[in-house]
C-alpha atoms as a PDB file:
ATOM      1  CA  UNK A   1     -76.797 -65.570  60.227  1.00  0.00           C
ATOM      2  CA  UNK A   2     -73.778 -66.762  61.813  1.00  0.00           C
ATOM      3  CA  UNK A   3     -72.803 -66.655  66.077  1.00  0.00           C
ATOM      4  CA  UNK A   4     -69.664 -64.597  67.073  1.00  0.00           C
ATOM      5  CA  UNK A   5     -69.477 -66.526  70.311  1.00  0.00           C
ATOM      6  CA  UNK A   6     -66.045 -64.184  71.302  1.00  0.00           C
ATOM      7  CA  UNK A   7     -68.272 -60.855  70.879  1.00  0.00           C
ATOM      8  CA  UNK A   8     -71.892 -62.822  71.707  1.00  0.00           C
ATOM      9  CA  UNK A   9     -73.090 -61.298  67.951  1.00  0.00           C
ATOM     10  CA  UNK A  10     -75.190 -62.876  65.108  1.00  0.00           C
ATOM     11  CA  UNK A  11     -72.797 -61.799  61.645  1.00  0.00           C
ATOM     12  CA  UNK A  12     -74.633 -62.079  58.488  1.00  0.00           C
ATOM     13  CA  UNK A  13     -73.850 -64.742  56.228  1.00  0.00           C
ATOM     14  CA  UNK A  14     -73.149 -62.318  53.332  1.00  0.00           C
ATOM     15  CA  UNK A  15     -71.012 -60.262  55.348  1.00  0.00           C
ATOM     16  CA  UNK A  16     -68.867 -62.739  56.930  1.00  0.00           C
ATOM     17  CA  UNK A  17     -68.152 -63.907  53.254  1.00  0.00           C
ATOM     18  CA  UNK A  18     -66.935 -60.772  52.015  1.00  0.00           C
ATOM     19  CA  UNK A  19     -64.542 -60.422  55.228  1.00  0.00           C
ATOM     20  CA  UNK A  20     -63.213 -63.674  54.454  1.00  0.00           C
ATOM     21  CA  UNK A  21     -62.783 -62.532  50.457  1.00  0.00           C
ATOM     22  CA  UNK A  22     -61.038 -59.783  51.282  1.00  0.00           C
ATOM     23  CA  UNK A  23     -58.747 -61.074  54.411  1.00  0.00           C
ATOM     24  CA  UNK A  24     -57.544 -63.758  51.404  1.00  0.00           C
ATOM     25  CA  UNK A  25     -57.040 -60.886  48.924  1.00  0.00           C
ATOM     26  CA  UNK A  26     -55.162 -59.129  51.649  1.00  0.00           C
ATOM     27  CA  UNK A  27     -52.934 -62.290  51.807  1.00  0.00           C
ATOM     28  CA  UNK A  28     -51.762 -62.900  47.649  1.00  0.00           C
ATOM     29  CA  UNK A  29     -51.175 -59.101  47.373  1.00  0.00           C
ATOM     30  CA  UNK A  30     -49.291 -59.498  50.089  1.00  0.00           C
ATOM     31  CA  UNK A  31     -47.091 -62.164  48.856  1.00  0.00           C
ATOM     32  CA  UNK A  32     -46.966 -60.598  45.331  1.00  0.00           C
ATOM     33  CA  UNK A  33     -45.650 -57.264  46.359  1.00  0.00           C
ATOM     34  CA  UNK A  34     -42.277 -56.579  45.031  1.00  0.00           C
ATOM     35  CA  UNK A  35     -38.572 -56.830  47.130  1.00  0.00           C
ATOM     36  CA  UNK A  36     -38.002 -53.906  48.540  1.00  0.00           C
ATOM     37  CA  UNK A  37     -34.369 -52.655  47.324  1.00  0.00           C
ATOM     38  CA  UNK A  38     -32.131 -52.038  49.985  1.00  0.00           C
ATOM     39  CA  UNK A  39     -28.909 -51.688  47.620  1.00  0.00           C
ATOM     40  CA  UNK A  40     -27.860 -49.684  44.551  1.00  0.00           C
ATOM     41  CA  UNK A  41     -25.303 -50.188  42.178  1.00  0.00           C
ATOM     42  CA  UNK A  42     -22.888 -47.191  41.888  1.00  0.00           C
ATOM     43  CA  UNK A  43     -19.323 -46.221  40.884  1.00  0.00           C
ATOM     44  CA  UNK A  44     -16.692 -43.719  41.632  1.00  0.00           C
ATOM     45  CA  UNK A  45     -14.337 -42.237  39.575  1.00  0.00           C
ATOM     46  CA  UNK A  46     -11.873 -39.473  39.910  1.00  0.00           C
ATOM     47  CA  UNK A  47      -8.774 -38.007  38.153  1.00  0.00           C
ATOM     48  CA  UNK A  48      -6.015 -36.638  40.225  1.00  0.00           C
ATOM     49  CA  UNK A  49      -2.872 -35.011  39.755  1.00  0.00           C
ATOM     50  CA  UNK A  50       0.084 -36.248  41.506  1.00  0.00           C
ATOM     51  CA  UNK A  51       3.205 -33.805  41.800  1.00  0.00           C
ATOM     52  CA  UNK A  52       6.163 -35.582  43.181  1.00  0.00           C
ATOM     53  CA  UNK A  53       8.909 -33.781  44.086  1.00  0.00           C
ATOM     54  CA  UNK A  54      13.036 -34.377  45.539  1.00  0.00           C
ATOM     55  CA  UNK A  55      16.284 -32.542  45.362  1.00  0.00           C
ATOM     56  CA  UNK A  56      18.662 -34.569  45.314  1.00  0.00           C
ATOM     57  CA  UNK A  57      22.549 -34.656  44.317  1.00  0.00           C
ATOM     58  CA  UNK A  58      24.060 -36.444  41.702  1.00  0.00           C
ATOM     59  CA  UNK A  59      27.695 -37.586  41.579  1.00  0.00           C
ATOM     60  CA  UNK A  60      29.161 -39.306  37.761  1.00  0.00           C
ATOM     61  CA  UNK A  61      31.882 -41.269  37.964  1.00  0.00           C
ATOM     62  CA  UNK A  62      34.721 -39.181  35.684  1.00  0.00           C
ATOM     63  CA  UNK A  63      34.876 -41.950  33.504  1.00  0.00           C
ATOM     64  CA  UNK A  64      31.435 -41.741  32.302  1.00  0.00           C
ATOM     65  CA  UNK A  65      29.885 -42.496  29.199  1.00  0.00           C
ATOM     66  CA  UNK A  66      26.926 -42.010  28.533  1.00  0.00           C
ATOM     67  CA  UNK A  67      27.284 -44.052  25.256  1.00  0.00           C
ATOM     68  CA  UNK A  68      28.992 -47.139  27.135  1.00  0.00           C
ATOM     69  CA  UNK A  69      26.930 -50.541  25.824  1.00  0.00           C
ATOM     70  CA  UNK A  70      26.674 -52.144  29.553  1.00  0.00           C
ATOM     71  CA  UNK A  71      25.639 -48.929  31.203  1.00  0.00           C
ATOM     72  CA  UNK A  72      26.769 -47.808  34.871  1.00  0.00           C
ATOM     73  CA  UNK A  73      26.186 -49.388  38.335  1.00  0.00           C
ATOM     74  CA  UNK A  74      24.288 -47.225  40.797  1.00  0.00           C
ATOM     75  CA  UNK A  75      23.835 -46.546  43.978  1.00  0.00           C
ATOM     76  CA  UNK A  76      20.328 -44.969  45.700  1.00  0.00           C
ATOM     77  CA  UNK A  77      21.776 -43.358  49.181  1.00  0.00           C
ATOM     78  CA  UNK A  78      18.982 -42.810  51.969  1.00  0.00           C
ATOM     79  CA  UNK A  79      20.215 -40.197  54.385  1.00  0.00           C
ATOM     80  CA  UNK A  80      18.754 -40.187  58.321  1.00  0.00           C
ATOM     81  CA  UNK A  81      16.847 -37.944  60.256  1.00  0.00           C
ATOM     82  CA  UNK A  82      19.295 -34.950  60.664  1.00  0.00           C
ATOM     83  CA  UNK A  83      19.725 -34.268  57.262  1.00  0.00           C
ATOM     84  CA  UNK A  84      16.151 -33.609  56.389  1.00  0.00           C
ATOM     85  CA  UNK A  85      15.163 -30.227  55.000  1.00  0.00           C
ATOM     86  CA  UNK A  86      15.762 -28.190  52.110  1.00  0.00           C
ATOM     87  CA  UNK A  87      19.755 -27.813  52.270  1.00  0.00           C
ATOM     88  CA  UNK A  88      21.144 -30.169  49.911  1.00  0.00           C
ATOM     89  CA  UNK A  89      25.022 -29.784  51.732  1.00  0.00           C
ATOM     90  CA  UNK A  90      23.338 -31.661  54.593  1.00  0.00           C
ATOM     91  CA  UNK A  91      23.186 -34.523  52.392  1.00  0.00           C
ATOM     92  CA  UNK A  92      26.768 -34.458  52.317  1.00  0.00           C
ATOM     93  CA  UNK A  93      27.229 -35.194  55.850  1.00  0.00           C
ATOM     94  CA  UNK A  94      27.334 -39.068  56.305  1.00  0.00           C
ATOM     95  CA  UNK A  95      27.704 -42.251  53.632  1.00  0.00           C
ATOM     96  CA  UNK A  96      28.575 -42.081  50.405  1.00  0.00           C
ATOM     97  CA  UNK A  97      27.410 -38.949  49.586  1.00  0.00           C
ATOM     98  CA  UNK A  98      30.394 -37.038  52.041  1.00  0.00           C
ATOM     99  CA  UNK A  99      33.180 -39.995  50.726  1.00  0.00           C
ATOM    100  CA  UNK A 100      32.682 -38.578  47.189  1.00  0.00           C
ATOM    101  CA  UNK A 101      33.635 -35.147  47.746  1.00  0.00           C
ATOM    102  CA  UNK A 102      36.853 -36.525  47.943  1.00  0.00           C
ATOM    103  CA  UNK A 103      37.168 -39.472  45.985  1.00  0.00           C
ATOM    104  CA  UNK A 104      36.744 -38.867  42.692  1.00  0.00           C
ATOM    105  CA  UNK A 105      37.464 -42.523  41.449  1.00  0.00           C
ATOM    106  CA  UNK A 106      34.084 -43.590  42.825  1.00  0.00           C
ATOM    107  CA  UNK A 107      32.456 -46.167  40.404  1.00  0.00           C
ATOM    108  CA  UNK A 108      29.401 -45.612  41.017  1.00  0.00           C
ATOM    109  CA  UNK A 109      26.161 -43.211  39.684  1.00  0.00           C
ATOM    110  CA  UNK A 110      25.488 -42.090  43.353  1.00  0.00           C
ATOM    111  CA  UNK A 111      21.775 -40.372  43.540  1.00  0.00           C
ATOM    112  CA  UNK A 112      21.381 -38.706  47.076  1.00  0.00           C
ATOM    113  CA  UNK A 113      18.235 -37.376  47.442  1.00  0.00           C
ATOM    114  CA  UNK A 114      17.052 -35.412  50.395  1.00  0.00           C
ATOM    115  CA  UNK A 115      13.681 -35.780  52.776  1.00  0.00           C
ATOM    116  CA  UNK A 116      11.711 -32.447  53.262  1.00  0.00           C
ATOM    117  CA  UNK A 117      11.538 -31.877  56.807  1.00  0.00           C
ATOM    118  CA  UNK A 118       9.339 -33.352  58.913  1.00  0.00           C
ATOM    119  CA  UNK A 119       8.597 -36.184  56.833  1.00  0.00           C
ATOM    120  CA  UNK A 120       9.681 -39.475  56.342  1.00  0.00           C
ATOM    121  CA  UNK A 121      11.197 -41.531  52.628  1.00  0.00           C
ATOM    122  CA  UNK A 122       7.687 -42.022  50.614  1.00  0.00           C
ATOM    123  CA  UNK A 123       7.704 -45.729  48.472  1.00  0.00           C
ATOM    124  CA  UNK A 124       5.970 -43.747  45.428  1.00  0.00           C
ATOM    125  CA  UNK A 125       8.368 -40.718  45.969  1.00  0.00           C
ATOM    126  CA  UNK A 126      11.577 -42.755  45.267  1.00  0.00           C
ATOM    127  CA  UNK A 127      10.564 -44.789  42.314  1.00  0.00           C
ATOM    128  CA  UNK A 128       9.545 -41.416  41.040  1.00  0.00           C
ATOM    129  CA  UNK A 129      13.054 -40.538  41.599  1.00  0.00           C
ATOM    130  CA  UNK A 130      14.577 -43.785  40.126  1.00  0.00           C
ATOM    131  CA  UNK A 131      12.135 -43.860  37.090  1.00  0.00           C
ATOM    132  CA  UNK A 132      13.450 -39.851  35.871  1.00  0.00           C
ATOM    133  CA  UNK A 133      17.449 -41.168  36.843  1.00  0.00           C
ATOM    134  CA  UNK A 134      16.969 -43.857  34.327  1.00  0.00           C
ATOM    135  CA  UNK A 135      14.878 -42.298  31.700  1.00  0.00           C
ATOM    136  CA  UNK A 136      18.078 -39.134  32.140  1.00  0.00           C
ATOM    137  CA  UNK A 137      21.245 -41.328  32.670  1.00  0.00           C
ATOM    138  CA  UNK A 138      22.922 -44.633  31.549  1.00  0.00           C
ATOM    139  CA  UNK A 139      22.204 -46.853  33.858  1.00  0.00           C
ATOM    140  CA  UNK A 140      22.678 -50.742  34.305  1.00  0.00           C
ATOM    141  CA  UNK A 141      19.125 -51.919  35.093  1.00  0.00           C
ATOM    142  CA  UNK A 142      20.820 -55.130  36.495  1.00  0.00           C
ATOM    143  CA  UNK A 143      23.458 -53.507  38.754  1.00  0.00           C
ATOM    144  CA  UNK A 144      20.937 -50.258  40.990  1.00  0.00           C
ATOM    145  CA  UNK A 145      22.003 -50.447  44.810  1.00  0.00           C
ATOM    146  CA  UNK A 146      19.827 -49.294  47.948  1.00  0.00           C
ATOM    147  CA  UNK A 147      21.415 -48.259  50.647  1.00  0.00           C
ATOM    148  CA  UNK A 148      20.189 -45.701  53.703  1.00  0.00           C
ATOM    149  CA  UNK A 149      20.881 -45.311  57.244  1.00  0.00           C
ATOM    150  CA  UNK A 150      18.585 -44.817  60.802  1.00  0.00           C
ATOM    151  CA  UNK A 151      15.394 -42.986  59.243  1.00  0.00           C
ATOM    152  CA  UNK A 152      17.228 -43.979  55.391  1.00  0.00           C
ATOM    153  CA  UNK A 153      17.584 -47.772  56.805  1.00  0.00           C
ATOM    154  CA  UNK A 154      14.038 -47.986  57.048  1.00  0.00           C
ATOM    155  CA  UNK A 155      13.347 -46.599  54.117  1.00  0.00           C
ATOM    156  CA  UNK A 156      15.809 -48.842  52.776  1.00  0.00           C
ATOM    157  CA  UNK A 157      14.213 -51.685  53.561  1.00  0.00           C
ATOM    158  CA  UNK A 158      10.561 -50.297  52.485  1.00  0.00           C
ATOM    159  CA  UNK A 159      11.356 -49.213  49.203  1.00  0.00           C
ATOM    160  CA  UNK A 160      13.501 -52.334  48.777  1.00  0.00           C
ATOM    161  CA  UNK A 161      10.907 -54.854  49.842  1.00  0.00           C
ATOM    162  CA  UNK A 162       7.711 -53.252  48.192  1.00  0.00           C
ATOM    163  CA  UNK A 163       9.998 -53.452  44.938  1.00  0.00           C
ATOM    164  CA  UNK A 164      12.633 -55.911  45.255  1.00  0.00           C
ATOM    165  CA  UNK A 165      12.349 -56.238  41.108  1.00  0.00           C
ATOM    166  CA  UNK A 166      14.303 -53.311  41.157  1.00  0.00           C
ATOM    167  CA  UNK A 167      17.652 -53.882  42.593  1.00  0.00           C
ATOM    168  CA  UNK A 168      20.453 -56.083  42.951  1.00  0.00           C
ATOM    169  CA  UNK A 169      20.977 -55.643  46.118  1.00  0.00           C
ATOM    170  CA  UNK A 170      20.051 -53.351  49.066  1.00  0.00           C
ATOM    171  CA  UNK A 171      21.841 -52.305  52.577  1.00  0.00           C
ATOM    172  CA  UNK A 172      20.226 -51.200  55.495  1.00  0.00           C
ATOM    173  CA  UNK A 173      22.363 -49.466  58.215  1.00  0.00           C
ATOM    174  CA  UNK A 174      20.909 -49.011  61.856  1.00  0.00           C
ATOM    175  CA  UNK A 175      17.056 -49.606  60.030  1.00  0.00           C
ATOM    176  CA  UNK A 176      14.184 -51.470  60.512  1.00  0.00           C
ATOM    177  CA  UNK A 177      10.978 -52.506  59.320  1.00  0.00           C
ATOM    178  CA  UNK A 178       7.662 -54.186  59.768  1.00  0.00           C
ATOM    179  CA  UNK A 179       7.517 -57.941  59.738  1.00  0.00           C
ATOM    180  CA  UNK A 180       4.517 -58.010  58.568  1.00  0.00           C
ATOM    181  CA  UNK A 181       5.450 -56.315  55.331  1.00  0.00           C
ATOM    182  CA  UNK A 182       7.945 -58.828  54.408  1.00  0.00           C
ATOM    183  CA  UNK A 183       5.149 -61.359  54.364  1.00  0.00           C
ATOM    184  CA  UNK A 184       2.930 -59.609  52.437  1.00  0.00           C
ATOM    185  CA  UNK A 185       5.277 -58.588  49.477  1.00  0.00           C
ATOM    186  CA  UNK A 186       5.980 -62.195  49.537  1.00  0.00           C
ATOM    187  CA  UNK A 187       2.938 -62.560  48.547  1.00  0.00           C
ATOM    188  CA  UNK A 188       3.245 -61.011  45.297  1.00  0.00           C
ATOM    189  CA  UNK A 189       6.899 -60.400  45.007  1.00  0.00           C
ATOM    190  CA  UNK A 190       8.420 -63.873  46.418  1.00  0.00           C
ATOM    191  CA  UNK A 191      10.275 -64.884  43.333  1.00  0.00           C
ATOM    192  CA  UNK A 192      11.616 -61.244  43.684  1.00  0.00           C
ATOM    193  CA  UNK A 193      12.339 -61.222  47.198  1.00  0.00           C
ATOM    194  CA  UNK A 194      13.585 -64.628  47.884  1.00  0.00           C
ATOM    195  CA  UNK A 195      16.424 -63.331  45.096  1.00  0.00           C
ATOM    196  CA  UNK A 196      17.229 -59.811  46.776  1.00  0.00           C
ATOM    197  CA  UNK A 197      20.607 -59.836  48.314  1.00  0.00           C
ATOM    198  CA  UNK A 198      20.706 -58.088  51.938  1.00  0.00           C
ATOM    199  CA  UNK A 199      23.681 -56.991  53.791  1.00  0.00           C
ATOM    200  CA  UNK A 200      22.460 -55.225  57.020  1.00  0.00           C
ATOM    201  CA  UNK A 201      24.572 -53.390  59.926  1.00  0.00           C
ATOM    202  CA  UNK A 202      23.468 -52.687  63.401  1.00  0.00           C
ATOM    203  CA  UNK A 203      25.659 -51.301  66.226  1.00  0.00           C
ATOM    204  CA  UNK A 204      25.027 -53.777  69.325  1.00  0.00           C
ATOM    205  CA  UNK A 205      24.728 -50.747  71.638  1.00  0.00           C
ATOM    206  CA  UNK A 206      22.836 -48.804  69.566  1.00  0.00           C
ATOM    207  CA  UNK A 207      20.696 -46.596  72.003  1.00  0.00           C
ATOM    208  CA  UNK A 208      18.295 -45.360  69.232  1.00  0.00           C
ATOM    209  CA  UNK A 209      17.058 -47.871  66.855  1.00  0.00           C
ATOM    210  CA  UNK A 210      17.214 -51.263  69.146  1.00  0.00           C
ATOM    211  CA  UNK A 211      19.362 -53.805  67.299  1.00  0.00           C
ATOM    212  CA  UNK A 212      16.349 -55.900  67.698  1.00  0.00           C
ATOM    213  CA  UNK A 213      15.027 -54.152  64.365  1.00  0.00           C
ATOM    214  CA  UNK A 214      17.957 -55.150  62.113  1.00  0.00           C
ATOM    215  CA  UNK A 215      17.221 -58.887  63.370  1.00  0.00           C
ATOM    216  CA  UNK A 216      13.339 -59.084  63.578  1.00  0.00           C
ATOM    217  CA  UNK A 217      13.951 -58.120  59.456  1.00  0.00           C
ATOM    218  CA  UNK A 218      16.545 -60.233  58.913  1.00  0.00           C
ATOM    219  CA  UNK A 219      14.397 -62.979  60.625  1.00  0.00           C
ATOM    220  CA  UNK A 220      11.589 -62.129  58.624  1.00  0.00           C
ATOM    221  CA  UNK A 221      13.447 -62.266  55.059  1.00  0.00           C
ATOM    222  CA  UNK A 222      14.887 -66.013  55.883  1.00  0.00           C
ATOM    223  CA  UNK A 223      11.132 -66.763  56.739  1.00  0.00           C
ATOM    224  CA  UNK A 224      10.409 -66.381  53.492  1.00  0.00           C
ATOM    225  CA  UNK A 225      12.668 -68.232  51.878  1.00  0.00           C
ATOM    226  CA  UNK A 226      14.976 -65.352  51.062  1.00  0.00           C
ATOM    227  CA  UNK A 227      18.751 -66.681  49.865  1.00  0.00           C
ATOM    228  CA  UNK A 228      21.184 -64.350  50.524  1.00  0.00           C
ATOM    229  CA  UNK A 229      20.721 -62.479  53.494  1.00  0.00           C
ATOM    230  CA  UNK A 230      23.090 -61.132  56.199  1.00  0.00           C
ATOM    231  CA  UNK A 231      23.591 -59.108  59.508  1.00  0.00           C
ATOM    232  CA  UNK A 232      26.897 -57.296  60.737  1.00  0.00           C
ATOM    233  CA  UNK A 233      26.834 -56.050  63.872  1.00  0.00           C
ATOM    234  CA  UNK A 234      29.782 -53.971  65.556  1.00  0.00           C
ATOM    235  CA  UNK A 235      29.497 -55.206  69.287  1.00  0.00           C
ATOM    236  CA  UNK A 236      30.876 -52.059  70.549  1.00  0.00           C
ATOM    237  CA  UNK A 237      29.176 -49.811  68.060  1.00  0.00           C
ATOM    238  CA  UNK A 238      25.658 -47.188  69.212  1.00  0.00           C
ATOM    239  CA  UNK A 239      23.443 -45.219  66.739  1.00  0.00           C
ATOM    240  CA  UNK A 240      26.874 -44.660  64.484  1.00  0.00           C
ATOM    241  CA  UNK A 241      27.121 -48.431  62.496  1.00  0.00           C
ATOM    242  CA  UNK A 242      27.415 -46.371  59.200  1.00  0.00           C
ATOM    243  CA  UNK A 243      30.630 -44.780  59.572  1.00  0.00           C
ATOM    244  CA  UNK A 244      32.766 -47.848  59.572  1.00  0.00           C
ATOM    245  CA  UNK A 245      30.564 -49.440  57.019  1.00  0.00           C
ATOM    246  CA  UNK A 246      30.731 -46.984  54.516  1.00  0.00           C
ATOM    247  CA  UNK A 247      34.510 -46.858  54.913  1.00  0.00           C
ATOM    248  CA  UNK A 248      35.322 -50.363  54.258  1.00  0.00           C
ATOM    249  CA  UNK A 249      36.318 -50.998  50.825  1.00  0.00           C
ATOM    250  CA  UNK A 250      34.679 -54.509  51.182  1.00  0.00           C
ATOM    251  CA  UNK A 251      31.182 -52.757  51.008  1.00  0.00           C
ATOM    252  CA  UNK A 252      31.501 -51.736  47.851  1.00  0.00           C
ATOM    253  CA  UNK A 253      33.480 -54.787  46.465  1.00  0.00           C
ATOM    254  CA  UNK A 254      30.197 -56.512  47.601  1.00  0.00           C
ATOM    255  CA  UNK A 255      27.679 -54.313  45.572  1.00  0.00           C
ATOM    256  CA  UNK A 256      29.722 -54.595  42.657  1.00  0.00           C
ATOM    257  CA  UNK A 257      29.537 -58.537  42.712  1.00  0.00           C
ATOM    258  CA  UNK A 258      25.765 -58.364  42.376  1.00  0.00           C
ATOM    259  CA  UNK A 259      24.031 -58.674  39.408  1.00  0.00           C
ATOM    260  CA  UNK A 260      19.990 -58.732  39.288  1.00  0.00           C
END
């Protein structure tokens, strides 16, 4: 017999041996017992159709050959705001797009597309755009131009940042950006980027897109080492910095003299 003195009880001797068996079998089976899994290895997968979609206009110079060894420089024309919707003689209103209608001695491939309305330019909308221009028309790879003003500036310097590979040069008008996405296509584009000629134009009273937004990108592109970078701005000038920089002969002199 053996004395419980905390319950004052006599516990046989056989009894308290098979307690103490099975509180030590209670223990290994215990410390045998499996993980638990709290995690499962899955995946996802899913196919989905992407339908991409732009009207656009498309001016040839008269001269063009669609045979011609060295192919044709081109310019990519963002229009703003206003001329969103599903009118393509908005287009014409501003830039490039309205000087052609009445010079025909243009020397460019000019590609004008136009933003449903409501929206604003989509990255993966344009390249779509630019991939079906070159796969149609004889392009020079070396010599495609971005250029876009207010809502087209931006998107100017989106599509030209996120793909810098892609032209020789790019001009924002009265645009803007984020910083932050300068940085980050550095990341993987620097060697691109750092290359990517940019002339930009802001009007100094510009009452709609602060002038502040042409600089902050500008700032942003020397940050990262970019080598051939620029900002015009028209003291006088508001929202309307396109006008006088679409008219200037110089503009285009400057496209021409950049090769990718």
């Amino acid at each position: 017999m053996f004395f419980d003195p905390f319950h004052s009880a006599m516990i046989p001797i056989p009894n308290l041996v098979l307690c103490i068996t099975m509180v030590v079998m209670s223990s290994f089976s215990a410390a045998e017992e499996p993980k638990q899994v709290v995690q499962t290895a899955q995946k996802f997968s899913r196919t989905i159709e992407l339908k991409q979609e732009l009207d656009y206009l498309l001016f040839l110079p008269k001269d063009y050959d669609a045979e011609r060894a060295d192919g044709w420089p081109m310019i990519l024309f963002l229009h703003g705001a206003g001329e969103r919707g599903n009118d393509l003689e908005r287009v014409k209103v501003h830039g490039p797009p309205k000087q052609v209608e009445s010079d025909p001695d243009f020397p460019f491939v000019l590609v004008s597309p136009q933003c449903p309305k409501n929206e604003t330019w989509d990255v993966a909308e344009l390249n779509g755009l630019l991939d079906e221009i070159l796969s149609k028309h004889n392009i020079d790879t070396d010599r495609i131009y971005l250029t876009g003003l207010s809502m087209g500036g931006f998107g100017t310097w989106s599509l030209g940042i996120s793909n810098p590979e892609r032209f020789a040069a790019i001009a924002p008008i009265c645009g803007g950006g984020e910083r932050l996405s300068v940085v980050l296509a550095a990341g993987s584009r620097k060697d691109a980027l750092k290359k990517l000629p940019v002339w930009a134009f802001h009007g100094g009273k510009d009452p709609v897109v602060p002038l502040a937004e042409s600089e902050s990108m500008i700032d942003a592109m020397k940050r990262v080492g970019a080598e051939d970078v620029k900002l015009t701005i028209y003291p006088e000038a508001g929202h309307d910095s396109w006008t006088k920089t679409y008219k200037d002969p110089e503009f285009y002199s400057w496209l021409l003299q950049q090769k990718r």
